[in-house]
N, C-alpha and C. Protein backbone atom coordinates (compact mmCIF):
# COMPACT_ATOMS: atom_id res chain seq x y z
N UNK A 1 145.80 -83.51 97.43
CA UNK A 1 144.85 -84.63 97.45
C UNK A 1 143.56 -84.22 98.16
N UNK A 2 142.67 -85.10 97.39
CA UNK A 2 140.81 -84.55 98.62
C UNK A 2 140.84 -85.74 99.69
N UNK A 3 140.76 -84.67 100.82
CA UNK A 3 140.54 -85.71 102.32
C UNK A 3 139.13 -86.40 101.77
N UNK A 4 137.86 -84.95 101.67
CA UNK A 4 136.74 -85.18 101.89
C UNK A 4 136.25 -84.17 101.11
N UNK A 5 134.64 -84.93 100.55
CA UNK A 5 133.59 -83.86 100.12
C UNK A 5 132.66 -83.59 101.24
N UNK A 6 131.96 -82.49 101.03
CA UNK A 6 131.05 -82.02 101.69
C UNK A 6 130.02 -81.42 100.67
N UNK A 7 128.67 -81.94 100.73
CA UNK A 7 128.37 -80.61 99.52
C UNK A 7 126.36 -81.39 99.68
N UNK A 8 125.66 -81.18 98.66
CA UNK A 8 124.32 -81.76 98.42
C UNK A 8 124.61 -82.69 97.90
N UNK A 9 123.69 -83.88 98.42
CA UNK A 9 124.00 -85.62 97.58
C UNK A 9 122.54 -84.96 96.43
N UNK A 10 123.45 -85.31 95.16
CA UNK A 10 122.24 -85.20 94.27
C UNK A 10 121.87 -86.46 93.40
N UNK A 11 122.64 -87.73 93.50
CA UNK A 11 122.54 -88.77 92.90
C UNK A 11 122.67 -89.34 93.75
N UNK A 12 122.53 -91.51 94.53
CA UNK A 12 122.97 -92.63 95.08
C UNK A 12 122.65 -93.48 94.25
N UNK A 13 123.49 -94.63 93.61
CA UNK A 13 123.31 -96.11 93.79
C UNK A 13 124.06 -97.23 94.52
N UNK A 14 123.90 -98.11 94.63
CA UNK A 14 124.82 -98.77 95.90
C UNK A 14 126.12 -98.70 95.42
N UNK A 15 126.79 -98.81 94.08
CA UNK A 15 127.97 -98.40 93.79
C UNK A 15 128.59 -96.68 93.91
N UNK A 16 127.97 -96.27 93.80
CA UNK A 16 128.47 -94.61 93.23
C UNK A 16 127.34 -93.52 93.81
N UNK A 17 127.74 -92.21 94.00
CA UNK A 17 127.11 -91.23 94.65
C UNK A 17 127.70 -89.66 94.06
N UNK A 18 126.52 -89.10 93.67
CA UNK A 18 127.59 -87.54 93.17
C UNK A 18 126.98 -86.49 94.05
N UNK A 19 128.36 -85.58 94.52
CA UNK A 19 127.97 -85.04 95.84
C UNK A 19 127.99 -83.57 94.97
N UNK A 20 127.21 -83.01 94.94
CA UNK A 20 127.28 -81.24 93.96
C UNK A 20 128.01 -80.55 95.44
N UNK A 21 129.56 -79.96 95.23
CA UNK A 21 129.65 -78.78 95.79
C UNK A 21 130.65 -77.81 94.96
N UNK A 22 130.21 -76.48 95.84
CA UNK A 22 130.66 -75.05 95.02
C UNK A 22 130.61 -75.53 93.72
N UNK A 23 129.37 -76.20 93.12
CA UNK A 23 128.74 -75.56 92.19
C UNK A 23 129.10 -76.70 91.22
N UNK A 24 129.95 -77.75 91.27
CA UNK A 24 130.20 -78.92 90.72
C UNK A 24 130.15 -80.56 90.96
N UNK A 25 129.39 -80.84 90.64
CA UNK A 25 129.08 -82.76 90.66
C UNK A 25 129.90 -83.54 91.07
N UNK A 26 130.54 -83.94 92.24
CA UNK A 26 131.50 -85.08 92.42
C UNK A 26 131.25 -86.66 92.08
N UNK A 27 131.97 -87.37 90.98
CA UNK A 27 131.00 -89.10 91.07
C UNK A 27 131.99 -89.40 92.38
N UNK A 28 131.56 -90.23 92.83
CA UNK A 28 132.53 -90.54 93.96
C UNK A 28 131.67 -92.25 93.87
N UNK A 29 132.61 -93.40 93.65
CA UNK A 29 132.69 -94.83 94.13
C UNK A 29 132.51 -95.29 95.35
N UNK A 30 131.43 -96.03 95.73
CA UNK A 30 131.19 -96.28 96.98
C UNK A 30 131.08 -97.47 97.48
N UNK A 31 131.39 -97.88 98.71
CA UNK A 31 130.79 -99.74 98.63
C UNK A 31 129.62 -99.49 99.33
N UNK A 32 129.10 -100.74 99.49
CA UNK A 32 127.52 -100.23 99.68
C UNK A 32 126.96 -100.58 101.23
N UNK A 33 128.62 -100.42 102.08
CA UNK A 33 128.43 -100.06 103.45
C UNK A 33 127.94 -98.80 103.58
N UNK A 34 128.55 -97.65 102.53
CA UNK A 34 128.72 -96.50 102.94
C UNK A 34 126.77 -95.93 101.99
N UNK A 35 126.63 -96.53 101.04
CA UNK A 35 125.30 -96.07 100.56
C UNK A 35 124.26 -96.57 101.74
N UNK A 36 124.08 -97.09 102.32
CA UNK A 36 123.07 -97.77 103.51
C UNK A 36 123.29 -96.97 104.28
N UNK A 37 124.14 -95.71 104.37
CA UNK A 37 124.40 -94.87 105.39
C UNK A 37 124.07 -93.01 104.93
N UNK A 38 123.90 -93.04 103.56
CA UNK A 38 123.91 -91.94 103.15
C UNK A 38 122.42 -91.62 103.16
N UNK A 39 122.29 -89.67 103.24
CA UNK A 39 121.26 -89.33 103.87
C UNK A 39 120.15 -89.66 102.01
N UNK A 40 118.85 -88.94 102.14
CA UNK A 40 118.31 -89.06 101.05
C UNK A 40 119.16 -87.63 99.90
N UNK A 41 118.88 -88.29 98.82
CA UNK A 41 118.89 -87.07 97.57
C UNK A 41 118.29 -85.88 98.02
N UNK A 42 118.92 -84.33 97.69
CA UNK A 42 118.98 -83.03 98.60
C UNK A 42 119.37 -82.80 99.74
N UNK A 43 119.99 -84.01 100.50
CA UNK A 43 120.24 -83.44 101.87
C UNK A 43 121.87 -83.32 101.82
N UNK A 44 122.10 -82.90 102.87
CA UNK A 44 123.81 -82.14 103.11
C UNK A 44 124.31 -83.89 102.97
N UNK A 45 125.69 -84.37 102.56
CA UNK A 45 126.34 -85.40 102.93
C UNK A 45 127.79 -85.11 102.74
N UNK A 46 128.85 -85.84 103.87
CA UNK A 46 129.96 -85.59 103.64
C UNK A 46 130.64 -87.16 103.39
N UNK A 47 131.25 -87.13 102.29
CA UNK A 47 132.39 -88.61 102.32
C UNK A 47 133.85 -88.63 102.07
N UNK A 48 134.09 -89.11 103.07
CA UNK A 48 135.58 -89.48 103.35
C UNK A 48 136.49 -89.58 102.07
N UNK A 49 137.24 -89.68 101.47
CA UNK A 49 137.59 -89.59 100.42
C UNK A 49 139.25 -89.95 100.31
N UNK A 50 139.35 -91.05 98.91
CA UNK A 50 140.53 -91.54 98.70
C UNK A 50 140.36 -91.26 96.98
N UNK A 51 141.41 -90.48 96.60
CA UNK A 51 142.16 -89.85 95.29
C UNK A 51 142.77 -90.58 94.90
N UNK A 52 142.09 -91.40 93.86
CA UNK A 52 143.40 -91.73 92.58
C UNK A 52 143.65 -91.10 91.36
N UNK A 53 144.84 -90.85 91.33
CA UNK A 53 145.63 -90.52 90.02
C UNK A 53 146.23 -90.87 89.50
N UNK A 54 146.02 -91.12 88.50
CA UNK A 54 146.32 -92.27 86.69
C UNK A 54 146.77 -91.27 85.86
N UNK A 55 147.98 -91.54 84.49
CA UNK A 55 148.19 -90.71 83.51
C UNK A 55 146.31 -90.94 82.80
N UNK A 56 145.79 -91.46 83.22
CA UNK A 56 144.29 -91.65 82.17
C UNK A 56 143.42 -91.30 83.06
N UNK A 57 143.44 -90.76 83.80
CA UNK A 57 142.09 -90.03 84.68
C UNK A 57 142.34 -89.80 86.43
N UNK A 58 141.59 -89.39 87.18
CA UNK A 58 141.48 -89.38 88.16
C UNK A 58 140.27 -90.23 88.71
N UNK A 59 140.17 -90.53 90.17
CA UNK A 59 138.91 -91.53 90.33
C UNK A 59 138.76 -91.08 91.88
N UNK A 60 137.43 -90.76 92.51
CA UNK A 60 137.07 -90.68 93.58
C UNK A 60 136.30 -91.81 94.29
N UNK A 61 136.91 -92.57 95.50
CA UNK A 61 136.32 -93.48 96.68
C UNK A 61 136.00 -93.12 97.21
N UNK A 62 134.61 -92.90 97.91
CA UNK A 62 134.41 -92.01 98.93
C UNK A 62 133.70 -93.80 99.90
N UNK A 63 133.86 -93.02 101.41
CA UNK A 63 133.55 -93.60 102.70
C UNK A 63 132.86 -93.01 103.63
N UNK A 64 132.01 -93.68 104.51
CA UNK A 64 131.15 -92.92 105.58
C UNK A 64 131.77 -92.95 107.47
N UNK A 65 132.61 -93.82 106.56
CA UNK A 65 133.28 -93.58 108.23
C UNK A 65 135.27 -93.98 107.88
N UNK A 66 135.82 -93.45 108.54
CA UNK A 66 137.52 -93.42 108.61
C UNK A 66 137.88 -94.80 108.85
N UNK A 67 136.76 -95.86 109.24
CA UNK A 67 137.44 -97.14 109.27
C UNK A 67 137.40 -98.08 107.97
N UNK A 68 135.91 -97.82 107.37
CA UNK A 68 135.98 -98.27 106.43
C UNK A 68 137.19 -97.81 105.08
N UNK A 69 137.35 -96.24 105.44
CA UNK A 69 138.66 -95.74 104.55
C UNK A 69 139.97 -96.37 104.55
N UNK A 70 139.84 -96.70 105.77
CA UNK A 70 141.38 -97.44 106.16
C UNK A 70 141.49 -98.72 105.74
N UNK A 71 140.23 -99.30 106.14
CA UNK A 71 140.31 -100.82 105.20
C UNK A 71 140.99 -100.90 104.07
N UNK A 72 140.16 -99.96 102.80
CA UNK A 72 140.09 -99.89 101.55
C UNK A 72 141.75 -99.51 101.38
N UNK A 73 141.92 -98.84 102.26
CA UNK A 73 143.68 -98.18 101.51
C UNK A 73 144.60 -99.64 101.93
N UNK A 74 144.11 -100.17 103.18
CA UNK A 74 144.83 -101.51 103.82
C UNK A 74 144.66 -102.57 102.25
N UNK A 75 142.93 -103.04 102.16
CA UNK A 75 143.54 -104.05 100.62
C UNK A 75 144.12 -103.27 99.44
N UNK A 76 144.05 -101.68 99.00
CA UNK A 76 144.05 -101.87 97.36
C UNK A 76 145.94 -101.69 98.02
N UNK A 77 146.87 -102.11 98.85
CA UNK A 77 147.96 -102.10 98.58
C UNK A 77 148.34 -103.85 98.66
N UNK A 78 147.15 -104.38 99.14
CA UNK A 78 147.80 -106.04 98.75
C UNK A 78 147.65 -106.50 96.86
N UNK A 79 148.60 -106.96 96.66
CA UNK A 79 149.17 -107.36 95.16
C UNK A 79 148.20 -107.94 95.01
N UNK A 80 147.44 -108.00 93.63
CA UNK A 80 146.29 -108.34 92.95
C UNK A 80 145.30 -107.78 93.11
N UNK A 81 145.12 -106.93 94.37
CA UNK A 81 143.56 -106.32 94.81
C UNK A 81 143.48 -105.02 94.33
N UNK A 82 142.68 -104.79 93.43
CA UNK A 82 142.26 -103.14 92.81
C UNK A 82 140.96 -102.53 93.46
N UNK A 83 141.31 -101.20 93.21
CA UNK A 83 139.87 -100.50 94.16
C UNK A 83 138.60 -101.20 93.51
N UNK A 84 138.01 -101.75 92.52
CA UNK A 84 137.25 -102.44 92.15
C UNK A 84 137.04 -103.62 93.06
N UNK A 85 138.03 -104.45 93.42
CA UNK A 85 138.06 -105.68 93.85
C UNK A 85 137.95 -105.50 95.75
N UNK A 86 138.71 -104.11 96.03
CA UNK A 86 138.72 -103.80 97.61
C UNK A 86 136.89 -103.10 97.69
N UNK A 87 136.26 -102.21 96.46
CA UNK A 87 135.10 -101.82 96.91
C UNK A 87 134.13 -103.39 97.20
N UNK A 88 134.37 -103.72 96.10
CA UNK A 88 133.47 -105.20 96.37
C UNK A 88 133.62 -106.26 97.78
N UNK A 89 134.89 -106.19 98.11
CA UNK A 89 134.82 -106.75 99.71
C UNK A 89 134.28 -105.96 100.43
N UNK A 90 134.22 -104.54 100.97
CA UNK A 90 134.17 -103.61 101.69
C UNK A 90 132.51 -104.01 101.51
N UNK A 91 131.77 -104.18 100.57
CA UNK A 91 130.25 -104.01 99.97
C UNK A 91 130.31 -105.59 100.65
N UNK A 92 131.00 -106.98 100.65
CA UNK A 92 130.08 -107.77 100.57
C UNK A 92 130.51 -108.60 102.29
N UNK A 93 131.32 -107.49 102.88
CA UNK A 93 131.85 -107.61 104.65
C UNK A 93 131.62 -106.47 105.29
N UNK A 94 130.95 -106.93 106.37
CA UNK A 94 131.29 -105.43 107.73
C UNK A 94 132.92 -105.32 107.90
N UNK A 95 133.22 -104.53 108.19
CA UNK A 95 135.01 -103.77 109.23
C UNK A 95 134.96 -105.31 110.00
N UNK A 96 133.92 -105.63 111.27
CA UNK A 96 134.57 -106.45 112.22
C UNK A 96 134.62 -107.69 111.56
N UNK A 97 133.43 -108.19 110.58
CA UNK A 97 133.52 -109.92 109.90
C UNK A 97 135.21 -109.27 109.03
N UNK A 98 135.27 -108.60 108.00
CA UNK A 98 136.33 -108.58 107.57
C UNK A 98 137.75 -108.65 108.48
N UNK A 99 137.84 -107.98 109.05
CA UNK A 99 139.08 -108.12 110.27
C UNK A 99 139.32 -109.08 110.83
N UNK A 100 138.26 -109.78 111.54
CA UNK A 100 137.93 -110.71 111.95
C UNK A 100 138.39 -111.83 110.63
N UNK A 101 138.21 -112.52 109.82
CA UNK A 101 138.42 -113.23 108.87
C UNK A 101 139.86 -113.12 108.48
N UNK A 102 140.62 -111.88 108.52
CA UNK A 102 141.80 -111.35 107.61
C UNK A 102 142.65 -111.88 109.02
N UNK A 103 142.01 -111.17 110.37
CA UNK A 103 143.66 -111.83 111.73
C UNK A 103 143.01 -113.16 112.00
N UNK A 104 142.12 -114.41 111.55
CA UNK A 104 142.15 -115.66 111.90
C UNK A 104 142.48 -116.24 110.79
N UNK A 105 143.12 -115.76 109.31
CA UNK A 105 143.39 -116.29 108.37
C UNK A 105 142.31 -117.50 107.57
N UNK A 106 141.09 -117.01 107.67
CA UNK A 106 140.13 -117.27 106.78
C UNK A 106 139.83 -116.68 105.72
N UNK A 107 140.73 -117.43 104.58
CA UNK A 107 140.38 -117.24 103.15
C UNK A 107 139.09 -117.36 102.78
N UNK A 108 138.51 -118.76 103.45
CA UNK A 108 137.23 -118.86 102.55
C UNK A 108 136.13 -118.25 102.87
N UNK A 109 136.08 -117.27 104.23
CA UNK A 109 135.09 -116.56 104.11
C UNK A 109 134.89 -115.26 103.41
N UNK A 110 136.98 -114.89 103.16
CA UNK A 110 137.06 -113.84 102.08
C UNK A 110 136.60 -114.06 100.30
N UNK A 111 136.79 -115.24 100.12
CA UNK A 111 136.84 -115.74 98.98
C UNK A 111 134.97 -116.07 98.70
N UNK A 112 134.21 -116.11 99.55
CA UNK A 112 132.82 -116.19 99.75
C UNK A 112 132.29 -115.02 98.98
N UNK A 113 133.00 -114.10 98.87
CA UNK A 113 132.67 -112.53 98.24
C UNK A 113 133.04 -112.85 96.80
N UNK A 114 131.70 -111.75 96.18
CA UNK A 114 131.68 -112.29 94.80
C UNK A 114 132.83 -111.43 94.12
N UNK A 115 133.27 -112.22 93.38
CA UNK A 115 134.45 -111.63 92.60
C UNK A 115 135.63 -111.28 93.06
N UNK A 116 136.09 -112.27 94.09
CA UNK A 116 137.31 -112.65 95.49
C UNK A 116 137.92 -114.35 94.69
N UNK A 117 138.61 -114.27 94.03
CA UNK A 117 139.24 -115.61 94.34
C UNK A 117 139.59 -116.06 95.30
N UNK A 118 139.88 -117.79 95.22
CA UNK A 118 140.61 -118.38 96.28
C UNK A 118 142.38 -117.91 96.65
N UNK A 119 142.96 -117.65 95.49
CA UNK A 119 144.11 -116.95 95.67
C UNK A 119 144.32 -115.84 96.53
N UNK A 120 143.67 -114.46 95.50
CA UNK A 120 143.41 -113.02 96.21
C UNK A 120 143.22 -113.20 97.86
N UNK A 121 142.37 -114.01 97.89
CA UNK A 121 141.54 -114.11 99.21
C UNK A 121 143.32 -114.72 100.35
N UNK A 122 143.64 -115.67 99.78
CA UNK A 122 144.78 -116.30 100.50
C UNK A 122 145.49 -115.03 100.59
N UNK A 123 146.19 -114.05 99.80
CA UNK A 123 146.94 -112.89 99.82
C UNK A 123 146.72 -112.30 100.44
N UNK A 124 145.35 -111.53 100.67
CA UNK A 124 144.87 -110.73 101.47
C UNK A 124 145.20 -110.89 103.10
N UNK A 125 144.86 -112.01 103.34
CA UNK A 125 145.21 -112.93 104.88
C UNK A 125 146.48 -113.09 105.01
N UNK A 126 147.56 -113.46 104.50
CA UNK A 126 148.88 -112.68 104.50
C UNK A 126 149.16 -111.79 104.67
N UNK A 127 149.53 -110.79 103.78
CA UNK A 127 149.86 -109.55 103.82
C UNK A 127 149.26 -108.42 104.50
N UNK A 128 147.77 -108.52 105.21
CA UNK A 128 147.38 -107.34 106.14
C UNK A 128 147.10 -108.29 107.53
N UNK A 129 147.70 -109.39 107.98
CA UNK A 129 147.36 -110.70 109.08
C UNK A 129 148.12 -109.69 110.35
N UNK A 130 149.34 -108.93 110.02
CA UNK A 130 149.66 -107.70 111.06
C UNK A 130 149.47 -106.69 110.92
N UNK A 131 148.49 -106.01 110.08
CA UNK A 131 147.95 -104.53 110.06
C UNK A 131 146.66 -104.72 110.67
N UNK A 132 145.89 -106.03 110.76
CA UNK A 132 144.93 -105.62 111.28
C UNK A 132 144.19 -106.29 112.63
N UNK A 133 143.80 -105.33 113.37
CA UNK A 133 143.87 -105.53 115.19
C UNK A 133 141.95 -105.66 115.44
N UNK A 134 141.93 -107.12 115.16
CA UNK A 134 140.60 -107.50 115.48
C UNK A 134 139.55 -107.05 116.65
N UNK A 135 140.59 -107.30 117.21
CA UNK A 135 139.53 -106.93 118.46
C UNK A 135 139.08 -105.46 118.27
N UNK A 136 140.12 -104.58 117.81
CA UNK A 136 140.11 -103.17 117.95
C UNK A 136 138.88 -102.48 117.24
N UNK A 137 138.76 -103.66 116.05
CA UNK A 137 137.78 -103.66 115.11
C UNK A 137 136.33 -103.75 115.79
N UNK A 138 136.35 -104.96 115.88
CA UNK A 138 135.55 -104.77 116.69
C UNK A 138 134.77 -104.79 118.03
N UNK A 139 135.20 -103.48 118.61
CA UNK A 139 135.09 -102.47 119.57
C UNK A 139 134.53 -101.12 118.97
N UNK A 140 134.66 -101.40 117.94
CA UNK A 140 133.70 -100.14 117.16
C UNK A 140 132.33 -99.80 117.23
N UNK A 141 131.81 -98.72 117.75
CA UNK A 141 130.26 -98.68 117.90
C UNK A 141 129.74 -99.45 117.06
N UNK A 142 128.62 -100.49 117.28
CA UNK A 142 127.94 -101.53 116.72
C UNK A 142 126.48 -100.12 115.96
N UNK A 143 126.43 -100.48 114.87
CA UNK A 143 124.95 -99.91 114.62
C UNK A 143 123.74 -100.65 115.05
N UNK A 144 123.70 -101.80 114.52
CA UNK A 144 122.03 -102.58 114.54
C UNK A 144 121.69 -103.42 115.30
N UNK A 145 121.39 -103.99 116.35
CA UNK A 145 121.95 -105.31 117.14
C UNK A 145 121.19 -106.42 115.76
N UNK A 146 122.27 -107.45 116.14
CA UNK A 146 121.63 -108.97 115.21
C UNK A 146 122.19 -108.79 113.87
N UNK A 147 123.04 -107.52 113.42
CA UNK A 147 123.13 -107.10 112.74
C UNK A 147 124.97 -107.79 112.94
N UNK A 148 125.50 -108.64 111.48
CA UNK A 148 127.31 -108.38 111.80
C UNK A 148 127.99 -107.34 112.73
N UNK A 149 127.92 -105.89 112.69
CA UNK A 149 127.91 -105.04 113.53
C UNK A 149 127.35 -105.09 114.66
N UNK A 150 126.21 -105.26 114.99
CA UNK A 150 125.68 -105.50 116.16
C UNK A 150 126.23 -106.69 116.90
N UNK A 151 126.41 -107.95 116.69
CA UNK A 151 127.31 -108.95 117.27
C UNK A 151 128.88 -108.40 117.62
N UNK A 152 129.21 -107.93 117.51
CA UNK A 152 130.68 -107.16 117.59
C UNK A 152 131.08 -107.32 118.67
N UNK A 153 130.50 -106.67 119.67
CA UNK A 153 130.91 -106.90 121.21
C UNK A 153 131.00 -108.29 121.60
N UNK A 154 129.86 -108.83 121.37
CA UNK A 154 129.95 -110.19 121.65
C UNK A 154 131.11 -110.95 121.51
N UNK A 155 131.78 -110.95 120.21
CA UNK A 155 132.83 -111.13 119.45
C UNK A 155 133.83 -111.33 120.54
N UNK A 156 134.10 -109.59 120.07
CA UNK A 156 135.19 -109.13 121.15
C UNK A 156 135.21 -109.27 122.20
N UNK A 157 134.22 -109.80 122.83
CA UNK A 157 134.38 -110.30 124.86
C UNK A 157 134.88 -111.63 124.37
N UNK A 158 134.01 -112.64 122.98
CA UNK A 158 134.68 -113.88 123.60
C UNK A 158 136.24 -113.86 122.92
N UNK A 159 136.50 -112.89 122.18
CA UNK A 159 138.34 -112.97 121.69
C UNK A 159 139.03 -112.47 122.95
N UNK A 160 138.23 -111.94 123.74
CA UNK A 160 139.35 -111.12 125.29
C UNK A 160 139.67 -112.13 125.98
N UNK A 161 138.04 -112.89 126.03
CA UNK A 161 137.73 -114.06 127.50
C UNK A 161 138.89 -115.15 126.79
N UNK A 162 139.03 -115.78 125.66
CA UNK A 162 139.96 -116.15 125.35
C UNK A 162 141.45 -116.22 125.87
N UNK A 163 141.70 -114.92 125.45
CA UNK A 163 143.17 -114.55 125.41
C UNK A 163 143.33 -114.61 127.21
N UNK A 164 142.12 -114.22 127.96
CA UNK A 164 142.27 -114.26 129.58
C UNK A 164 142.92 -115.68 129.96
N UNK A 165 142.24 -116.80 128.99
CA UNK A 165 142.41 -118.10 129.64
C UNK A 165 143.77 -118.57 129.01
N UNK A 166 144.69 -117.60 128.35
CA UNK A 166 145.73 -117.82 128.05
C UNK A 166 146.00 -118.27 127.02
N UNK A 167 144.83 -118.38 125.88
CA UNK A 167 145.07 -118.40 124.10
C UNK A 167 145.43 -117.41 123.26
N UNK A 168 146.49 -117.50 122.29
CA UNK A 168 147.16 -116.42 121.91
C UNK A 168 146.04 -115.47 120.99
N UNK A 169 146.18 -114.66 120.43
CA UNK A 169 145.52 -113.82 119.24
C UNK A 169 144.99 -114.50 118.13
N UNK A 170 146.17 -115.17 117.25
CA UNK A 170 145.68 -115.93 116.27
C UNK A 170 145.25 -117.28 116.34
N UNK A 171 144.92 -117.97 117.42
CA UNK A 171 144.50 -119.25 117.70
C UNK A 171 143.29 -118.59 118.26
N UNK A 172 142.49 -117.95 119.20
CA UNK A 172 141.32 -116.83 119.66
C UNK A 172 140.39 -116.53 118.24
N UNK A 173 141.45 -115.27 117.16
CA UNK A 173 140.48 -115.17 116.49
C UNK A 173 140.19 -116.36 115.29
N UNK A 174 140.97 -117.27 115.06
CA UNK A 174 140.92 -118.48 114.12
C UNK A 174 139.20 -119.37 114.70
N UNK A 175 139.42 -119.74 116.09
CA UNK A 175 138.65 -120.39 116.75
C UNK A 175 137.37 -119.53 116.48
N UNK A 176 136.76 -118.47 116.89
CA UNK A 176 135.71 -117.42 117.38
C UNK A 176 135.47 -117.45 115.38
N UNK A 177 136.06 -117.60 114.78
CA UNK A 177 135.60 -117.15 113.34
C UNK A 177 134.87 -118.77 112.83
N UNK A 178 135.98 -119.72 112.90
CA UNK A 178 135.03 -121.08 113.06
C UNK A 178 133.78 -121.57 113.87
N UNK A 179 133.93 -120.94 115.00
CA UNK A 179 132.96 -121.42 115.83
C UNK A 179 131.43 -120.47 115.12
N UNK A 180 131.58 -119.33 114.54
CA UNK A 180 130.88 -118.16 114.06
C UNK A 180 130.03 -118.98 113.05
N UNK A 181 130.81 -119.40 112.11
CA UNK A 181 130.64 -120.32 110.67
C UNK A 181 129.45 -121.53 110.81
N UNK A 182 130.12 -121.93 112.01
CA UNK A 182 129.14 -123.05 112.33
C UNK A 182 127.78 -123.52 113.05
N UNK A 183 127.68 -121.80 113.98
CA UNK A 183 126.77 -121.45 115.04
C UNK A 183 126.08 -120.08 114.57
N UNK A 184 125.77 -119.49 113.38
CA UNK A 184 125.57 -117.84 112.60
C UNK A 184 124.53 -117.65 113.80
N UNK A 185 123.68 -118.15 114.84
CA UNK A 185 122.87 -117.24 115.73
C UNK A 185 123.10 -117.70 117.06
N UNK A 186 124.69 -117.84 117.63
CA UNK A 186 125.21 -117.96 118.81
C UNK A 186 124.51 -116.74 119.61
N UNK A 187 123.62 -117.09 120.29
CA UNK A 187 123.25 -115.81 121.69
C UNK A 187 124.29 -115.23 122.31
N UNK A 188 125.55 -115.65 123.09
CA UNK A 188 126.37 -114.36 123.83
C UNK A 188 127.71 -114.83 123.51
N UNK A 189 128.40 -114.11 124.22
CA UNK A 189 129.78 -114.20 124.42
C UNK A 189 130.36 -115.71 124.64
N UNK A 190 129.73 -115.80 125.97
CA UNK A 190 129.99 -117.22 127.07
C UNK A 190 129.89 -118.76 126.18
N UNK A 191 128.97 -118.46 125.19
CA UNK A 191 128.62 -119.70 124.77
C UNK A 191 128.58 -119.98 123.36
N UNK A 192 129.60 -118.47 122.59
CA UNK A 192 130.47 -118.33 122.08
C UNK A 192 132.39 -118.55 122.29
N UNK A 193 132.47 -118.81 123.28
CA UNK A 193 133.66 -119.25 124.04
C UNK A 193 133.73 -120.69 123.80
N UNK A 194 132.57 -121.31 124.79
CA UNK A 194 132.74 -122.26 124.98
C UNK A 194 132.22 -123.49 123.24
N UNK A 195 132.03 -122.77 122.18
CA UNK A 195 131.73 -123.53 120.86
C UNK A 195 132.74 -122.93 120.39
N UNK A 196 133.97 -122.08 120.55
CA UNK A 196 135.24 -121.97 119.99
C UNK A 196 136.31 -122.90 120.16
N UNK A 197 135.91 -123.74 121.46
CA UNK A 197 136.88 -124.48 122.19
C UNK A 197 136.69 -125.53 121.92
N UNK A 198 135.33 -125.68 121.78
CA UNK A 198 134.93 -126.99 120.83
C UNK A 198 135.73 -127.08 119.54
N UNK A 199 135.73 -125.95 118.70
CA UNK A 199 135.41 -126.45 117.63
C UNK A 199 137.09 -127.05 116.94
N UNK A 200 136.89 -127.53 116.01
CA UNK A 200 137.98 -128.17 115.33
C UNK A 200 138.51 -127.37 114.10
């Protein structure tokens, strides 16, 4: 199986990227976390890489970072979700909003993504609700501040400060994802806490 390419990016569009090495074109499928991250056309790029093999072809996923890889292998094993349907979440959520949404069992902010049913979306929040460790998520270097990523920490202090005052995990991140929904330019942690506790 290919971990990873390494080679010259000689093509990008927000879906797909072909990486030329030792002398051959890789297409490699991308969500368009990982194109917002790739260098320009001619420069060196390496992507993470998930191999499928079909009696009807082979297909390359490529990723810019090992978390987003892990996501993608985490949905395309929930029932109904195909790498089509996992690139399109991955493209239309950060790692921490996704995680975040999947351990407070919010369908409808999964289902908000285009081409996510209300079903899929319910499945998804099931079946990965114990594979995936929110907070852990995000604790991940933030890129942009103001940015989904950039709020991250914030997040994660008020899911800690939470759990300090003795609220479990899934009542913490349920609350902090509602309170999110209803407040999109909450300033900090603290007053992110205290509109979680509010909210209904």
């Amino acid at each position: 199986m290919i971990a990873y390419i390494r080679g010259i990016l000689a093509e990008k569009n927000p879906g797909m990227a072909v990486v030329e090495a030792a002398g051959l074109g890789y297409e490699v499928f991308i969500p368009v976390s990982t194109y917002d991250r790739l260098p320009r056309c001619g420069e060196e790029a390496k992507l993470l890489v998930w191999h499928l093999v079909r009696e009807d072809g082979e297909t390359l996923f490529g990723f810019a970072t090992p978390q987003e890889r892990d996501m993608f292998q985490k949905l395309v094993q929930v029932s109904g979700v195909g790498p089509k349907i996992a690139l399109a979440i991955l493209s239309g959520s950060s790692i921490p909003e996704l995680s975040l949404a999947i351990a407070g069992g919010n369908a409808k902010r999964i289902s908000a993504i285009k081409g996510v049913g209300k079903k899929t979306a319910e499945k998804i929040c099931v079946e990965l609700k114990d594979k995936v460790n929110a907070v852990e998520a995000l604790a991940a270097p933030s890129r942009t501040p103001g940015t989904a990523d950039g709020r991250a920490p914030m997040i994660r202090d008020a899911i800690l400060a939470l759990g300090q005052l003795g609220f479990g995990e899934e009542f913490s991140n349920s609350k902090v994802t509602k309170a999110l929904e209803s407040n999109p330019d909450v300033p900090d942690a603290q007053t992110l806490v205290k509109l979680a506790l509010a909210a209904k």
